[in-house]
Protein backbone atom coordinates (compact mmCIF):
# COMPACT_ATOMS: atom_id res chain seq x y z
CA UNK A 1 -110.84 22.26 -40.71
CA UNK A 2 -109.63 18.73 -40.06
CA UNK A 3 -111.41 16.12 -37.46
CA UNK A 4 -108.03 16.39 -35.77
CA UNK A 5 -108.48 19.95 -35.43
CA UNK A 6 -111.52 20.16 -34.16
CA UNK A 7 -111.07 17.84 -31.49
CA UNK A 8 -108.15 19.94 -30.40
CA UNK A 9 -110.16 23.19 -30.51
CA UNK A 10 -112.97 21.84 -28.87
CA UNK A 11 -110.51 20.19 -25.65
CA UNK A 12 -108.68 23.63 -25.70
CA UNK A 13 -111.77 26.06 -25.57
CA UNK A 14 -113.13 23.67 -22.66
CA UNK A 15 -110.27 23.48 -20.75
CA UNK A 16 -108.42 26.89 -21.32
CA UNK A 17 -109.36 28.35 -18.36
CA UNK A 18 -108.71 25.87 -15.73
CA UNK A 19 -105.29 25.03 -17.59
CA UNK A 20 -104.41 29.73 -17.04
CA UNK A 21 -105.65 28.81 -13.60
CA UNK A 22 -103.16 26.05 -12.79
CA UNK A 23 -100.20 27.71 -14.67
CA UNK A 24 -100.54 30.95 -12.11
CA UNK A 25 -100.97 28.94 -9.07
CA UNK A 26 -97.57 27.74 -10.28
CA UNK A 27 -95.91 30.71 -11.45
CA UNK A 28 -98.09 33.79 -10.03
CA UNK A 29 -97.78 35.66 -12.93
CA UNK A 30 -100.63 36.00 -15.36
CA UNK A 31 -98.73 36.75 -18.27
CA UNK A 32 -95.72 33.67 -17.66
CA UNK A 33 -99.15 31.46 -16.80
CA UNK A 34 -100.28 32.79 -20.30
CA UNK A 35 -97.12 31.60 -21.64
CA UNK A 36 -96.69 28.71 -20.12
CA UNK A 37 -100.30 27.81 -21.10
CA UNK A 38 -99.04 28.46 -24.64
CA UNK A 39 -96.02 26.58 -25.11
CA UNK A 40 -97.74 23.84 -23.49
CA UNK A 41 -100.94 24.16 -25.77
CA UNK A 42 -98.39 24.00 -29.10
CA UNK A 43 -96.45 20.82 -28.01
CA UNK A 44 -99.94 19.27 -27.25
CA UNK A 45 -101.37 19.90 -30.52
CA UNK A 46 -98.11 18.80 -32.29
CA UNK A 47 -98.60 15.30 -30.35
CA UNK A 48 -102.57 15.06 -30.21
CA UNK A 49 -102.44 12.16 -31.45
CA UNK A 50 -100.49 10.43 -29.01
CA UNK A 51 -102.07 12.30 -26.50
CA UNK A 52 -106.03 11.26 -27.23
CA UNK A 53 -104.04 7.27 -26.05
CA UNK A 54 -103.49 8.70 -22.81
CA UNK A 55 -105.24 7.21 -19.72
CA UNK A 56 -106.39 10.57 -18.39
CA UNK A 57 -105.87 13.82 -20.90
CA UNK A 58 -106.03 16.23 -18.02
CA UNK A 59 -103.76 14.46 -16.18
CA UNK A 60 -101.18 14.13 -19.08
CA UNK A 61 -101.68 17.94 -20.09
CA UNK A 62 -101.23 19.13 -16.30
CA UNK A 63 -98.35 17.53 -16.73
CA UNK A 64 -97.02 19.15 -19.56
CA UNK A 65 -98.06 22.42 -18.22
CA UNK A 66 -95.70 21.35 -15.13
CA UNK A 67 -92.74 20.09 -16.76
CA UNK A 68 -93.15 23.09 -19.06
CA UNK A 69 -93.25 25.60 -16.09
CA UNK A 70 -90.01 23.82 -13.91
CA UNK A 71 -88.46 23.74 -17.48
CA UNK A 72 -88.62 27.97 -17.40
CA UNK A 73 -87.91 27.75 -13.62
CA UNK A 74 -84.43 26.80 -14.96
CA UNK A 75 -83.84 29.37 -17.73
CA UNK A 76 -81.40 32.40 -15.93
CA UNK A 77 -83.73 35.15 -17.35
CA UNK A 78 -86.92 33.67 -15.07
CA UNK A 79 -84.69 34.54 -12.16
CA UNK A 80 -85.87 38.37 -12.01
CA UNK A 81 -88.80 39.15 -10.11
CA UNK A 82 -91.61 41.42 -11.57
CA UNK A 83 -94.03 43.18 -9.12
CA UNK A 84 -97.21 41.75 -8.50
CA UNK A 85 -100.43 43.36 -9.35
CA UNK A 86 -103.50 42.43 -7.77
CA UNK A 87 -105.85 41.25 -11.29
CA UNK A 88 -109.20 42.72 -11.91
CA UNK A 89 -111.25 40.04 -10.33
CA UNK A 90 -114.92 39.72 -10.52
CA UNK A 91 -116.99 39.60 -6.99
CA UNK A 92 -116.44 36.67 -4.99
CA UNK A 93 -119.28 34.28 -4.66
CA UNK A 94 -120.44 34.16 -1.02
CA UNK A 95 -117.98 31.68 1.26
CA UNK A 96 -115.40 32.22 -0.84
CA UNK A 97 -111.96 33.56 0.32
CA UNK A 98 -111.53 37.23 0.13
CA UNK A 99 -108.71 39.02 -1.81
CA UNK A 100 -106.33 39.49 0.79
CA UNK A 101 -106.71 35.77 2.12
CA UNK A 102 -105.94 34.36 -1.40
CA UNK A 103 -103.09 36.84 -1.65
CA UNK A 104 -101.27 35.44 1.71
CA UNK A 105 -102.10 32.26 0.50
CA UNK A 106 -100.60 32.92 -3.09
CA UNK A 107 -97.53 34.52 -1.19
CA UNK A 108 -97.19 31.19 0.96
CA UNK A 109 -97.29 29.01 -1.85
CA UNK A 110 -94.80 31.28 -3.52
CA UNK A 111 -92.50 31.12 -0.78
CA UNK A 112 -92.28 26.71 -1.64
CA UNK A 113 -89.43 25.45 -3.13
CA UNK A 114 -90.76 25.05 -6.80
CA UNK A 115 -91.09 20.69 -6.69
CA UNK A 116 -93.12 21.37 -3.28
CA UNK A 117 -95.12 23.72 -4.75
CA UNK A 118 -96.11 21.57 -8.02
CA UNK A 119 -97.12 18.83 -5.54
CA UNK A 120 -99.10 21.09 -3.68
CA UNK A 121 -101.01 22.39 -6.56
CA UNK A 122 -101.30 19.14 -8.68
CA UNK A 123 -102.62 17.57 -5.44
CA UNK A 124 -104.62 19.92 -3.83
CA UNK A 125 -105.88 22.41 -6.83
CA UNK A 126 -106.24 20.06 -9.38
CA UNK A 127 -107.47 17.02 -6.85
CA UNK A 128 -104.95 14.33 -8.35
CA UNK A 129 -104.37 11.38 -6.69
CA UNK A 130 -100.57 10.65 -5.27
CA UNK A 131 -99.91 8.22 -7.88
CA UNK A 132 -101.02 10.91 -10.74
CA UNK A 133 -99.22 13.47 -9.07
CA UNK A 134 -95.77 11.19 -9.06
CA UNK A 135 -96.50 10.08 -12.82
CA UNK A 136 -97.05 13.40 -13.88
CA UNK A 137 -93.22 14.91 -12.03
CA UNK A 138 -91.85 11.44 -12.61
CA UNK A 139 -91.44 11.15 -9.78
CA UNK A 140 -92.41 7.68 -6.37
CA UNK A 141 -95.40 8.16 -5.00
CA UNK A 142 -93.24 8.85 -1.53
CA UNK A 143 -91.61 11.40 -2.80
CA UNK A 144 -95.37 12.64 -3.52
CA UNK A 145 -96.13 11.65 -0.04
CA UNK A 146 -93.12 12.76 1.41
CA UNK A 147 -92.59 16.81 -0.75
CA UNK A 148 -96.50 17.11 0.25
CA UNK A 149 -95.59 16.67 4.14
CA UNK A 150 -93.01 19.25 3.94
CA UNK A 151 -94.98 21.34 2.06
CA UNK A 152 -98.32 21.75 4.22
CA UNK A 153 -95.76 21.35 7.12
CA UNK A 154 -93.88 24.97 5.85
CA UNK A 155 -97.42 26.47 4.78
CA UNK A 156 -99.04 25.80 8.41
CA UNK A 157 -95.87 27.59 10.16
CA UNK A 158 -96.14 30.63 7.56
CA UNK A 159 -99.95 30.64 8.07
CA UNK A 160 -99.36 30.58 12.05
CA UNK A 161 -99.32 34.20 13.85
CA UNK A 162 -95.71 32.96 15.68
CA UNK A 163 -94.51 32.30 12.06
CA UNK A 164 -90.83 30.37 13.20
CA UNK A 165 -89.74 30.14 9.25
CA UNK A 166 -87.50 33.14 8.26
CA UNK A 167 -88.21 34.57 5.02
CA UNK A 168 -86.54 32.80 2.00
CA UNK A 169 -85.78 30.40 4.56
CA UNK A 170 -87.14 26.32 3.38
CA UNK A 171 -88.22 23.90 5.82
């Protein structure tokens, strides 16, 4: 095994996790997170090289996981919708959200358009700063600013008892 590998094994095996993580927050579907974590894993280790020059490696590899998952938003066969099943899930540490809180929120964030929803979760999950966040969807940091509005904005009138936004319906 080559230095080069090795340094790619070791980043993967310490980062795999967090990276499935990320991927279902965007998709909610373990096995397209799975995928998505895959094809984004193969393209990294074809340009490792490159990517050890990178300011921040998490940053850059979040945002190949991204690009990789609005890329599949746009293929006609990730149109169909497969039933969710709730995961086998370990017990929850104490203060943590229960099941059926992270579910509503999981079905909230699924209800974002899908650019609102990566700046949610790059943001907020992953704790990027608005400038990250824009270099990562190449995006300006008010767009950032501006997608992250909208998108709390929509998430605090689906959280709300008096809900006013239809479902489907985008704010």
């Amino acid at each position: 095994m080559t230095g080069r590998d090795e340094e790619f094994r070791d980043y993967v095996t310490a980062r795999l996790e967090p990276l499935r993580r990320t991927a279902y927050l965007l998709c909610r579907d373990w096995h397209t997170a799975d995928d998505l974590v895959s094809i984004t894993l193969s393209k990294l280790y074809r340009n490792w090289r490159r990517a050890l020059g990178a300011d921040n490696l998490d940053a850059y590899v979040r945002g190949m996981l991204t690009n990789a998952w609005l890329d599949e938003r746009r293929r006609p066969w990730r149109r169909e919708r497969s039933t969710d099943e709730v995961p086998d899930r370990a017990d929850l540490a104490a203060g943590e959200p229960s099941v059926g809180e992270r579910e509503m929120l999981l079905e909230m964030l699924g209800r974002l358009a899908p650019r609102r929803r990566a700046v949610v979760v790059l943001r907020f999950y992953c704790d990027l700063s608005v400038e990250e966040t824009a270099k990562i969807l190449g995006v300006s940091t008010g767009t950032v600013k501006s997608q992250a509005a909208r998108a709390l904005e929509t998430l605090r009138l689906l959280a709300s008892p008096h809900s006013a936004v239809e479902s489907g319906r985008q704010r």
